[in-house]
Structures are given as structure tokens and as C-alpha cells.
N, C-alpha and C. Protein backbone atom coordinates (compact mmCIF):
# COMPACT_ATOMS: atom_id res chain seq x y z
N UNK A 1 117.99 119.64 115.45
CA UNK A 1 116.95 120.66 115.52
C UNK A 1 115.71 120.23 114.74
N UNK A 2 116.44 120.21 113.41
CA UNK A 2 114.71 119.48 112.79
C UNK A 2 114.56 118.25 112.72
N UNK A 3 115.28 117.12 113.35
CA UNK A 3 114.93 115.80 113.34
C UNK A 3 114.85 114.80 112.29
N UNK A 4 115.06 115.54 111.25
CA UNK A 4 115.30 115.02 109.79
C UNK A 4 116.44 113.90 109.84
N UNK A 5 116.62 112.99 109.45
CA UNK A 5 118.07 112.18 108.62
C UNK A 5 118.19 112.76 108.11
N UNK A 6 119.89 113.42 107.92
CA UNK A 6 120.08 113.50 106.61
C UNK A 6 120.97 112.41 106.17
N UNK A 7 121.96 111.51 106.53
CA UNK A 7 122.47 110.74 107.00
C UNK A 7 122.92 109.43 105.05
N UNK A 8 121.24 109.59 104.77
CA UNK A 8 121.50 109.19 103.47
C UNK A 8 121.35 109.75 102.43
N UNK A 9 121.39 111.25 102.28
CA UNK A 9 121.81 112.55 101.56
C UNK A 9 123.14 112.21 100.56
N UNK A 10 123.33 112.48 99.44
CA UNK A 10 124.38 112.82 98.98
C UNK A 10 125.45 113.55 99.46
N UNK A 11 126.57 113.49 99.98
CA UNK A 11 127.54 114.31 100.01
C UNK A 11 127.88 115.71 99.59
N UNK A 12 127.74 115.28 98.71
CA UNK A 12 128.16 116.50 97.41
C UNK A 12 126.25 117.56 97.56
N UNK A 13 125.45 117.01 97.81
CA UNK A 13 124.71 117.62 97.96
C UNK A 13 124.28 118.92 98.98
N UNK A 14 124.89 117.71 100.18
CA UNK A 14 125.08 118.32 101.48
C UNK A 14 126.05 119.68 101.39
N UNK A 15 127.24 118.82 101.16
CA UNK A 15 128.15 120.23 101.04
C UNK A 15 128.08 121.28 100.07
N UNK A 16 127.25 121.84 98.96
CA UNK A 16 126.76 122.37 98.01
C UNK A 16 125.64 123.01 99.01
N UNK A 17 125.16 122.82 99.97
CA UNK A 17 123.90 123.70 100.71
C UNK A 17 124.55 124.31 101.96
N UNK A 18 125.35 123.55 102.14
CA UNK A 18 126.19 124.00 103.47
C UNK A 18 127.42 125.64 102.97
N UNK A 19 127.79 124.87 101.99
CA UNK A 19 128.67 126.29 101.21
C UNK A 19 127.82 127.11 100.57
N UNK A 20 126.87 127.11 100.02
CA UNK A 20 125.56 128.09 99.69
C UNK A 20 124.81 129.11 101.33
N UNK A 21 124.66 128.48 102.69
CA UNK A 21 124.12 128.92 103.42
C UNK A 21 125.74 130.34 104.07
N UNK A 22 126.97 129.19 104.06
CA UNK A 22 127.94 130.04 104.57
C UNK A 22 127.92 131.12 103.61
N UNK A 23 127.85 131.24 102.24
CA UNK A 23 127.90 132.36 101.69
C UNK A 23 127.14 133.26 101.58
N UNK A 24 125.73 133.16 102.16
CA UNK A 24 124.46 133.74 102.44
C UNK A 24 125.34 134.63 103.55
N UNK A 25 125.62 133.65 104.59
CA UNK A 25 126.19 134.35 105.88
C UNK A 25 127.48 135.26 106.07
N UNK A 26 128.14 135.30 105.13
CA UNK A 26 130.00 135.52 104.65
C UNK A 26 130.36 135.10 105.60
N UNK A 27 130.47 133.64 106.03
CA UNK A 27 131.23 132.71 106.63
C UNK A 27 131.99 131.85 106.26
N UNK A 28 133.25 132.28 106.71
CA UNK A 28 134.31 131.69 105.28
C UNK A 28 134.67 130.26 106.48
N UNK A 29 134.98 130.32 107.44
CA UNK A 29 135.29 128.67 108.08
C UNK A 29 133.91 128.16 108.13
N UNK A 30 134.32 126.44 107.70
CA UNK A 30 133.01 125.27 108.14
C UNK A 30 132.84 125.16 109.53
N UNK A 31 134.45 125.27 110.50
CA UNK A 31 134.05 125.57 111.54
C UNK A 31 133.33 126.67 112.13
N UNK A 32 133.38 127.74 111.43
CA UNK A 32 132.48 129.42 112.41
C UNK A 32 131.06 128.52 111.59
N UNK A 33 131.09 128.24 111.07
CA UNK A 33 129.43 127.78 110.40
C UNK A 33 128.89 126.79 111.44
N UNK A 34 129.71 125.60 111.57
CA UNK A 34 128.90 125.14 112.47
C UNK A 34 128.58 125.33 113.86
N UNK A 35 129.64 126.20 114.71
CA UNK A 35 129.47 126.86 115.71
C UNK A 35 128.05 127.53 115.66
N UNK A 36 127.81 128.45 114.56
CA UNK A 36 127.06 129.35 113.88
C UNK A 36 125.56 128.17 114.34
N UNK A 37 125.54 127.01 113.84
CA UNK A 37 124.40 126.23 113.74
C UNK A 37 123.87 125.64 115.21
N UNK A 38 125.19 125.56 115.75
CA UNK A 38 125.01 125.04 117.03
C UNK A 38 124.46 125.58 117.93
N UNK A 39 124.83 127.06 117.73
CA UNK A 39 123.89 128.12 118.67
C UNK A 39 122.80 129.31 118.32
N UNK A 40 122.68 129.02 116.51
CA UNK A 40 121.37 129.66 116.00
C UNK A 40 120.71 128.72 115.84
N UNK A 41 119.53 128.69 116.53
CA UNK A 41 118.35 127.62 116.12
C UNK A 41 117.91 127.90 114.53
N UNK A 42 117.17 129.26 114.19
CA UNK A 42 116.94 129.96 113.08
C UNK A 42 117.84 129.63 112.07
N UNK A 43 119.48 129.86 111.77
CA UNK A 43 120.40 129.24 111.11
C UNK A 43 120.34 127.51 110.68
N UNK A 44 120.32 127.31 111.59
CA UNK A 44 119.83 125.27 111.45
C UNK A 44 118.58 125.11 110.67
N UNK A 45 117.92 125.50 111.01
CA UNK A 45 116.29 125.48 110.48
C UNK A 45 116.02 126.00 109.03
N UNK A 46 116.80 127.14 108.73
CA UNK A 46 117.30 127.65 107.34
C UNK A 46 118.07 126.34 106.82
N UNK A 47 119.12 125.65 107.14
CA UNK A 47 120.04 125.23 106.34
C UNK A 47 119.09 123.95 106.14
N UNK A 48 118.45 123.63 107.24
CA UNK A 48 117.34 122.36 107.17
C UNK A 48 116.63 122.85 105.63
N UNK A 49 116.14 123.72 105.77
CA UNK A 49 115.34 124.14 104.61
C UNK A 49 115.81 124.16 103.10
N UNK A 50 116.92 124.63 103.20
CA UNK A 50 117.79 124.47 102.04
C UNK A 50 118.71 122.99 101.45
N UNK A 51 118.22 122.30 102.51
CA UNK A 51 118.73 120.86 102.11
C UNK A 51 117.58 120.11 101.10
N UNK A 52 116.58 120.43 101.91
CA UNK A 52 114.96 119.85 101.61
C UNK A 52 114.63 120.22 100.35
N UNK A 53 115.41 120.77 99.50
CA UNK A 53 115.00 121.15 97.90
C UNK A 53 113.84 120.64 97.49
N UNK A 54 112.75 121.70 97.39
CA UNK A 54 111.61 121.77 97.01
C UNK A 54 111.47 122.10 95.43
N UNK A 55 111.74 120.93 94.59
CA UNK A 55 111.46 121.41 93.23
C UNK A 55 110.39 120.63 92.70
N UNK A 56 109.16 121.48 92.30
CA UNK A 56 107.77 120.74 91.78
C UNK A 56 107.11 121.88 91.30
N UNK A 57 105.81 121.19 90.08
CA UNK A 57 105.39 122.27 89.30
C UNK A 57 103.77 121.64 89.00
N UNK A 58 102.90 122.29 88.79
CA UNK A 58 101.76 121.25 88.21
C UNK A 58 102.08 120.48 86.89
N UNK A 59 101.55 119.36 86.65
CA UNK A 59 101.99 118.76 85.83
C UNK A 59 103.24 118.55 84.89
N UNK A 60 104.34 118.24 86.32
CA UNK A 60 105.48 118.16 85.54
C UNK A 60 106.01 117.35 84.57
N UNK A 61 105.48 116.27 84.62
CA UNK A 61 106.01 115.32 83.26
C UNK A 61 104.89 114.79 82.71
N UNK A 62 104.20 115.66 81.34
CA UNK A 62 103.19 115.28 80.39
C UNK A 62 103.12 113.66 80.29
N UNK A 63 104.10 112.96 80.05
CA UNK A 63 103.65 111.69 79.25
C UNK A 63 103.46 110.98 80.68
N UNK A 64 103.88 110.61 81.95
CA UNK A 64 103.68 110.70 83.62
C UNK A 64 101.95 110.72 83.17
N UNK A 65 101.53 111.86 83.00
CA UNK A 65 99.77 112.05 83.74
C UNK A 65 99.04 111.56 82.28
N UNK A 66 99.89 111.47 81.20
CA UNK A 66 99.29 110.98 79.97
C UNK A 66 99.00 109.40 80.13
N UNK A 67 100.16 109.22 81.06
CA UNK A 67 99.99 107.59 81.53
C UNK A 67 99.13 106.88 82.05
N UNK A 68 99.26 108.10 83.28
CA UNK A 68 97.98 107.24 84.27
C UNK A 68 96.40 108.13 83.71
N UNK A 69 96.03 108.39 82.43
CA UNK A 69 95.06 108.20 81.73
C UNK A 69 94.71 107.71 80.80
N UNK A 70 95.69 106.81 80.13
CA UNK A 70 95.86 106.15 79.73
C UNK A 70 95.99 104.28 80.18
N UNK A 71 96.85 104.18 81.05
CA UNK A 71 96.63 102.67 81.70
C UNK A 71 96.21 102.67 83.08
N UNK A 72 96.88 103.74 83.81
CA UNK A 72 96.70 103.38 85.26
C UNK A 72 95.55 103.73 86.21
N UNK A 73 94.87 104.83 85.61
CA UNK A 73 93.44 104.77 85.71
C UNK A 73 92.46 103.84 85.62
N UNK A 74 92.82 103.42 84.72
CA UNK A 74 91.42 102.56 84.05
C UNK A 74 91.73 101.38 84.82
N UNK A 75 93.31 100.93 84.83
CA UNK A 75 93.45 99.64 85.80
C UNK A 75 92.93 99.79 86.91
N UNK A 76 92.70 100.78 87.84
CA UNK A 76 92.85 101.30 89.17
C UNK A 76 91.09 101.00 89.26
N UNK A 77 90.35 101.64 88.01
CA UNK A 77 89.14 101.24 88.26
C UNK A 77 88.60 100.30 87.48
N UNK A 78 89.14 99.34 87.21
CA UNK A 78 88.58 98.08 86.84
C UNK A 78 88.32 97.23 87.75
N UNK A 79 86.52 96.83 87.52
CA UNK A 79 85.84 96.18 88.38
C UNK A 79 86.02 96.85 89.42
N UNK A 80 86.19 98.25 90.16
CA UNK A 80 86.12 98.93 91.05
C UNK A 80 84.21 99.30 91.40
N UNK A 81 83.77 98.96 92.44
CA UNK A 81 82.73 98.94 92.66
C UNK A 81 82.63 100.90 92.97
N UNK A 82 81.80 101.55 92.18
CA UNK A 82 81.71 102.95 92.69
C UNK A 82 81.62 103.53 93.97
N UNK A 83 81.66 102.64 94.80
CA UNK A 83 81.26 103.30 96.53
C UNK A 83 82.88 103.18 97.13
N UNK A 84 83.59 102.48 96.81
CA UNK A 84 84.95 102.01 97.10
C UNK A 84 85.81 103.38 96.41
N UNK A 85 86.71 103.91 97.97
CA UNK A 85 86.98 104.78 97.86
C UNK A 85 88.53 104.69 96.90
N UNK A 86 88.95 106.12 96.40
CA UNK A 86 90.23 105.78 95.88
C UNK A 86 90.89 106.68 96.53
N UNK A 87 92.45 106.41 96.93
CA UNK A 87 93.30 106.49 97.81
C UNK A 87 94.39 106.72 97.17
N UNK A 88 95.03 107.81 96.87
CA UNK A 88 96.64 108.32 96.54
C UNK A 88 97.32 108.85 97.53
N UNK A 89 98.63 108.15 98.17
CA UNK A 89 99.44 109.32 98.55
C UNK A 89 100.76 109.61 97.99
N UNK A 90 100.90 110.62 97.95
CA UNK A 90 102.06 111.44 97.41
C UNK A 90 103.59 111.67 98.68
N UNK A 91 104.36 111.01 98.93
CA UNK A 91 105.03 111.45 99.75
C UNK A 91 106.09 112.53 99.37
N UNK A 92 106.76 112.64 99.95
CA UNK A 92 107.67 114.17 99.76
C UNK A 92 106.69 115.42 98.50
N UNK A 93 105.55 115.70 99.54
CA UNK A 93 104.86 116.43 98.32
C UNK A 93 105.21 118.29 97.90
N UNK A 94 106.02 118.25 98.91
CA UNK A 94 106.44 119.75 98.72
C UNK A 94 105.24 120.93 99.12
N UNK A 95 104.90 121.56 97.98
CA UNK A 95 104.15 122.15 98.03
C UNK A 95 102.86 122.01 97.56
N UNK A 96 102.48 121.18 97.08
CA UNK A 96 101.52 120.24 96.64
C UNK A 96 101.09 120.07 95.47
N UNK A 97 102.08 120.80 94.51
CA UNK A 97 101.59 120.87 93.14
C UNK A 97 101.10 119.29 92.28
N UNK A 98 101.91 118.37 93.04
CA UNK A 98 101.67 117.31 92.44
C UNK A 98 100.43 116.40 92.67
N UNK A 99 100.31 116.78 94.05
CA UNK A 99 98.94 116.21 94.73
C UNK A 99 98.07 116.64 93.91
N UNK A 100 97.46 118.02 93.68
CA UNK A 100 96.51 118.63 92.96
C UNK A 100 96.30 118.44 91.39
N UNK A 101 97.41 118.13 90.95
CA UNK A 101 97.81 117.68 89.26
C UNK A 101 97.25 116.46 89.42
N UNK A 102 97.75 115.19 90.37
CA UNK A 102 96.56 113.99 90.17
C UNK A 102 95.55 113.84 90.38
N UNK A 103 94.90 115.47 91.50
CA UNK A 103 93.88 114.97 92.02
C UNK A 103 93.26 115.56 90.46
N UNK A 104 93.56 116.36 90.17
CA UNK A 104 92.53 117.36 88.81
C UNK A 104 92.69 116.26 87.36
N UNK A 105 94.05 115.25 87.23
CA UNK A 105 93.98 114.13 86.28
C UNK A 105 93.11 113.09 86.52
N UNK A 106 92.95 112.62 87.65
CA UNK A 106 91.73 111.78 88.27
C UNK A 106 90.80 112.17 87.97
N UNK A 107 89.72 113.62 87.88
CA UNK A 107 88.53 113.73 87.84
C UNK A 107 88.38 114.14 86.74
N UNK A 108 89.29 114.79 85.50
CA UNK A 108 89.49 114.56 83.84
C UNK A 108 89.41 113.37 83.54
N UNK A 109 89.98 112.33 83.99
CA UNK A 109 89.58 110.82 83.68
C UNK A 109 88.24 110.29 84.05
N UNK A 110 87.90 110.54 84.91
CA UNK A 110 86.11 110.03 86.02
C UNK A 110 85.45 110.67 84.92
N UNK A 111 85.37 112.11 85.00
CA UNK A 111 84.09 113.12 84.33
C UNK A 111 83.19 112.90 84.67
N UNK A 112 81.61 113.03 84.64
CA UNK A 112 80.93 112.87 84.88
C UNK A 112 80.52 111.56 86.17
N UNK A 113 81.32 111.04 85.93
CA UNK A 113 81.60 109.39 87.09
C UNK A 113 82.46 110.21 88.64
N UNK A 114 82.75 111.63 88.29
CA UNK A 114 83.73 112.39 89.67
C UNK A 114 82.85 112.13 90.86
N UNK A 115 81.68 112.37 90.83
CA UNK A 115 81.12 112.55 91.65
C UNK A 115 80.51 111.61 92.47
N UNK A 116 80.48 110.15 91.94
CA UNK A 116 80.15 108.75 92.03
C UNK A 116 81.20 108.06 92.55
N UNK A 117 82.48 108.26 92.73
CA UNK A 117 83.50 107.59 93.70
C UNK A 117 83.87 108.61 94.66
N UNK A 118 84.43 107.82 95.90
CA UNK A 118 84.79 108.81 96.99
C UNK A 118 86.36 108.82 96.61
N UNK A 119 86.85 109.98 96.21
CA UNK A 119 88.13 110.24 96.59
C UNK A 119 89.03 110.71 97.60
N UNK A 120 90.03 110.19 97.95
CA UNK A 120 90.93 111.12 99.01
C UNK A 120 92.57 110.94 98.80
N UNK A 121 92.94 112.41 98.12
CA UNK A 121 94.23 112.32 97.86
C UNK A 121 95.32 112.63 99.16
N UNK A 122 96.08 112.29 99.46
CA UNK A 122 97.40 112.08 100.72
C UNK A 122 98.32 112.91 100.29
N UNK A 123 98.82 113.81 100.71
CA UNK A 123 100.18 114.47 100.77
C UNK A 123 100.84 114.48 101.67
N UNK A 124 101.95 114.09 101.77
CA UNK A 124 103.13 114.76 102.87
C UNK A 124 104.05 114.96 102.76
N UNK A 125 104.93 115.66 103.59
CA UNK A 125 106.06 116.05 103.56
C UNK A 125 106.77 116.28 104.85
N UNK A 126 108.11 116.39 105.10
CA UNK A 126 108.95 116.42 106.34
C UNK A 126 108.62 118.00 107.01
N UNK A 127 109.00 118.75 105.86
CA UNK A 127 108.30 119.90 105.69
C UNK A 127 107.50 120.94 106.11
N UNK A 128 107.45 121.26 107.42
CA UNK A 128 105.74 121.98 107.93
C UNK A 128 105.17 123.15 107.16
N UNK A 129 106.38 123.76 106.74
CA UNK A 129 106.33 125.01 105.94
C UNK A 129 105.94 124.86 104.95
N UNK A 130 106.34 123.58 103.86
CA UNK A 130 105.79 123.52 102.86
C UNK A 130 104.28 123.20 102.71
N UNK A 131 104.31 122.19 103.70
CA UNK A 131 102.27 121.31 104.11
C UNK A 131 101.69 122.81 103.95
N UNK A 132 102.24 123.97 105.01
CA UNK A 132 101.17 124.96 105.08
C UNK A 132 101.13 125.24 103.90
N UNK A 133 101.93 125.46 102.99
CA UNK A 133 101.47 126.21 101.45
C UNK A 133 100.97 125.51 100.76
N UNK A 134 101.08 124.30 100.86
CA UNK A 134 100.27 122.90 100.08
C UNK A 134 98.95 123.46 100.82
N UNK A 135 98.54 123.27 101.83
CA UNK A 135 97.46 122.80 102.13
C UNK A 135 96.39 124.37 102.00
N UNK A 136 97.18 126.19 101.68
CA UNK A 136 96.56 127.04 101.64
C UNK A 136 96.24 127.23 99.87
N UNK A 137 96.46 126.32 99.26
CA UNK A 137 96.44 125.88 97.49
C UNK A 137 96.33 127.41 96.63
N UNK A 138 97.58 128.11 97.43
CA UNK A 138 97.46 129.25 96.51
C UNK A 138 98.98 129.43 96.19
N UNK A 139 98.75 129.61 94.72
CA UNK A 139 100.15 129.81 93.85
C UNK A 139 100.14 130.51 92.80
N UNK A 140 101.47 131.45 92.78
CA UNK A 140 101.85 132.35 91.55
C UNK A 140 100.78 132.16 90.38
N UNK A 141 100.63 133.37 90.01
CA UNK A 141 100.21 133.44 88.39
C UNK A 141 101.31 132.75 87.39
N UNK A 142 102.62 132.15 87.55
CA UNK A 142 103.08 131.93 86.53
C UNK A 142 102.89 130.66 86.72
N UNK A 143 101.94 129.83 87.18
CA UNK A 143 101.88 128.52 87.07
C UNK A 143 100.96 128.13 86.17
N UNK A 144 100.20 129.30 85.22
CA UNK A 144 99.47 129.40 84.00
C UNK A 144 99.89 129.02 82.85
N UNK A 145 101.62 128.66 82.94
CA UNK A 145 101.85 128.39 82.11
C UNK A 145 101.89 126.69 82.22
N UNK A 146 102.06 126.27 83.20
CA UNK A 146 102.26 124.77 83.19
C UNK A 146 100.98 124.22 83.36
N UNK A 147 99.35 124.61 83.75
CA UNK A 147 98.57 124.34 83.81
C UNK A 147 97.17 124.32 82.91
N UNK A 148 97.44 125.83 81.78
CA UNK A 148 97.01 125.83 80.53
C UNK A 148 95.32 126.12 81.35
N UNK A 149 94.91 127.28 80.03
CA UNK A 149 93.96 127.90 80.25
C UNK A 149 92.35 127.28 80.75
N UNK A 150 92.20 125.90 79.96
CA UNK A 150 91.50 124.96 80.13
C UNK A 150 90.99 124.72 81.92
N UNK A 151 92.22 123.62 82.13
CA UNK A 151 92.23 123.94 83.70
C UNK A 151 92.12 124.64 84.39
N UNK A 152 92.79 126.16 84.06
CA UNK A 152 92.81 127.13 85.11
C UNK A 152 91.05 127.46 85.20
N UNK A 153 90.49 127.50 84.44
CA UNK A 153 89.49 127.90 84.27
C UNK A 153 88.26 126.55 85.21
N UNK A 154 88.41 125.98 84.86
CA UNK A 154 87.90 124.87 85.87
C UNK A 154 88.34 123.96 87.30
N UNK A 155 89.43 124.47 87.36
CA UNK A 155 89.81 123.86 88.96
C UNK A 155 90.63 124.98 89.55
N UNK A 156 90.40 126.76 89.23
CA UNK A 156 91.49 127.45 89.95
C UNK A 156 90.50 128.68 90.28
N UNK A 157 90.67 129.78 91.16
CA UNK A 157 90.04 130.47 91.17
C UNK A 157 91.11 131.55 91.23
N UNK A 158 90.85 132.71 90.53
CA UNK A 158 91.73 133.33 90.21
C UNK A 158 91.55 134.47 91.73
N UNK A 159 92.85 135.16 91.97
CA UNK A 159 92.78 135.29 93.17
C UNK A 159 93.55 137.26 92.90
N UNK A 160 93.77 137.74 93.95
CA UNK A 160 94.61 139.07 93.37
C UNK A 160 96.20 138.41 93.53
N UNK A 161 97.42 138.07 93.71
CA UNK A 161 98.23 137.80 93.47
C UNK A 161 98.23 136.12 93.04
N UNK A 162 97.15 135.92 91.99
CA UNK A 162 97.81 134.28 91.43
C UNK A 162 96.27 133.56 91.07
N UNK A 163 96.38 132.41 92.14
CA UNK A 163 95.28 131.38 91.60
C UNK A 163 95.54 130.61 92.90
N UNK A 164 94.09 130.25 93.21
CA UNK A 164 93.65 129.36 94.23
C UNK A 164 93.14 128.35 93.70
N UNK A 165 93.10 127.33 94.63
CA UNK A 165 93.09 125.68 93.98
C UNK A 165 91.38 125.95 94.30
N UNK A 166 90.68 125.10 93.72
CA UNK A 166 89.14 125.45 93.66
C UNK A 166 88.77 124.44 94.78
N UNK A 167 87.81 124.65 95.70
CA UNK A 167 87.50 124.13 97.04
C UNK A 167 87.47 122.69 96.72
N UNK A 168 86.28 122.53 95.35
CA UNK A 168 86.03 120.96 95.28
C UNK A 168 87.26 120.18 94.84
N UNK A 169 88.25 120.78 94.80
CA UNK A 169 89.58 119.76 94.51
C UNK A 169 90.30 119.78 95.76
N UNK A 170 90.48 121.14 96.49
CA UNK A 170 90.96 121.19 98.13
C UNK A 170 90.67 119.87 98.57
N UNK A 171 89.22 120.39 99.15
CA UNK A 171 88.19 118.93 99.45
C UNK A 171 88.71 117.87 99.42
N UNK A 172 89.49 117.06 98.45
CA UNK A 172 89.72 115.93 97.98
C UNK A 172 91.19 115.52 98.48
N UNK A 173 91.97 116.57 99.00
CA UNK A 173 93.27 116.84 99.20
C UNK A 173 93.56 116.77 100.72
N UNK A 174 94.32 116.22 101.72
CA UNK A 174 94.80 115.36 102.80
C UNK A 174 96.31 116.35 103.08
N UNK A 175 96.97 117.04 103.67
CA UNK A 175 98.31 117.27 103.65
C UNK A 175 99.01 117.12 105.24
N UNK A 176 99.79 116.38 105.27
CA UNK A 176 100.00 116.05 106.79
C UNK A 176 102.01 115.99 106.67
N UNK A 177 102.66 116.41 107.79
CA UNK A 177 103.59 116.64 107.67
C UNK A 177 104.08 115.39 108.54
N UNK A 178 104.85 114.15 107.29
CA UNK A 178 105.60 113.39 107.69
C UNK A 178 106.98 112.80 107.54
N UNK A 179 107.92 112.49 108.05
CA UNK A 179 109.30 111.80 107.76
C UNK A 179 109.19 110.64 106.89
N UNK A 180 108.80 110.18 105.79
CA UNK A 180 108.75 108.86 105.02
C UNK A 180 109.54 108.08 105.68
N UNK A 181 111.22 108.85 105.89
CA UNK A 181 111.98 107.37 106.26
C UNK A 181 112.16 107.32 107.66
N UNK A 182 110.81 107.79 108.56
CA UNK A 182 111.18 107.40 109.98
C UNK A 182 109.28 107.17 110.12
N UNK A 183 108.48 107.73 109.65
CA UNK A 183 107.09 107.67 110.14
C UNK A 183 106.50 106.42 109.19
């Protein structure tokens, strides 16, 4: 149904989402489950979804974005002629928190130089559901806590349920829904 491999999935993973969906359903045989899958499209597409574990946050690992402002920036633009564009992609991006965390660490590093290189950050994911929420850059108010007042205040626009990603970082942001290990 969704065309995904799962094929090189963990086991134990697999069956941990598969016994999580039957218990959603109170389907006590693997066989009524997969019958169940074979002839609910909706059911498949759920369990697809629940395989695809979407876990991401803005700036999830401090010393990660401390890094690449620290070495991998500066390598990236050394002897980089300013018209020469810079190019990130992010694969399995989920929901895009991570895309937007490099794209907003990138232009904390540039500063004043943001506006003097062309950027274009890449996201994707297998995902369509997720691309759409990546790519509509609106998320919970509790992501205030992982993003800190600073930022919010300069790359978010505060919205009635949460915070929107601010256009000129959108802008910079690419989200396209792909299979890494088949596209």
C-alpha cells in the first residue's frame, strides 16, 4: 500500500508496532490483523505510519549545532566565493524541525553575511503527511522550550495555537517527499 521497504526494519521493532496497532484495534490474532490490513487500506496506511516513528525536536543535540558553528561552518565556507550557493539536505526529515534548526544555525553563523550567500535547505521524507507539516512550519507552543526565547523571537511568528516558522527561513526551506533507500 505505501510502497515503503520495510524489509530492513528491525524485527523487534516491527513487531512492537504491529502489537501496538492490534491493540488500538482489540485484535487479539496476527492473523485477524493481517486479514484486517489486507482489506483496510486506512488500517495499512495507519500501521505504515506507526512504523515511520517520527521522533524530532528543534535543536535536538546542543553540542551537534554547537559543532557545525564551530568547525563545520566555517569549513563549508572557506574560500567559498559568496555567490556560490549552499546546499543541505536532510533526509528522513520528519516534520522538519531539523531542517529549520540548521537552516536558523546557518544564518546565526552568516549574520550579517545571511543575506550575501544563496541558501537552499532540502528536506525529505517517505512521509507525505509529515512533508505537509514540515512544509506548513507551524508547531506547538511547547517547542519554546527547546528553541529559547532569543530565537523564537527572531525566526518564529507567534501564531493563536503555537508558532510559525518566519517566511524568510520558510523561503530557504525545500520539502519533497522521498524514499532515501529507493529514490
Amino acid at each position: 500500500v505505501s510502497g515503503v521497504d520495510f524489509s530492513n526494519y528491525k524485527p523487534a521493532t516491527l513487531r512492537r508496532r504491529i502489537l501496538r496497532r492490534m491493540a488500538v484495534g482489540r485484535i487479539e490474532s496476527l492473523g485477524d490483523y493481517l486479514a484486517l490490513v489486507d482489506r483496510d487500506a486506512a488500517e495499512a496506511e495507519a500501521l505504515c505510519r506507526d512504523v515511520l516513528i517520527n521522533v524530532t525536536s528543534f535543536f535536538r543535540d546542543s553540542a551537534v549545532f554547537e559543532a557545525l558553528k564551530q568547525t563545520v561552518f566555517p569549513a563549508l565556507l572557506n574560500d567559498r566565493p559568496a555567490e556560490r550557493p549552499i546546499r543541505i539536505w536532510v533526509p528522513g526529515c520528519a516534520t522538519g524541525e531539523e531542517v529549520y534548526s540548521l537552516a536558523i544555525c546557518l544564518l546565526e553563523f552568516l549574520g550579517p553575511r545571511a543575506g550575501l550567500t544563496p541558501i537552499k535547505m532540502f528536506g525529505t521524507d517517505v512521509s507525505e503527511s509529515v512533508i505537509a507539516r514540515a512544509r506548513s512550519g507551524r508547531y506547538p507552543q511547547s517547542i519554546a522550550a527547546d528553541v529559547g526565547s532569543e530565537r523564537l523571537r527572531r525566526f518564529f511568528v507567534p501564531v493563536e495555537d503555537g508558532f510559525l516558522i518566519a517566511k524568510a527561513v520558510r523561503d530557504l526551506c525545500v520539502f519533497a517527499r522521498q524514499d532515501a533507500t529507493r529514490d
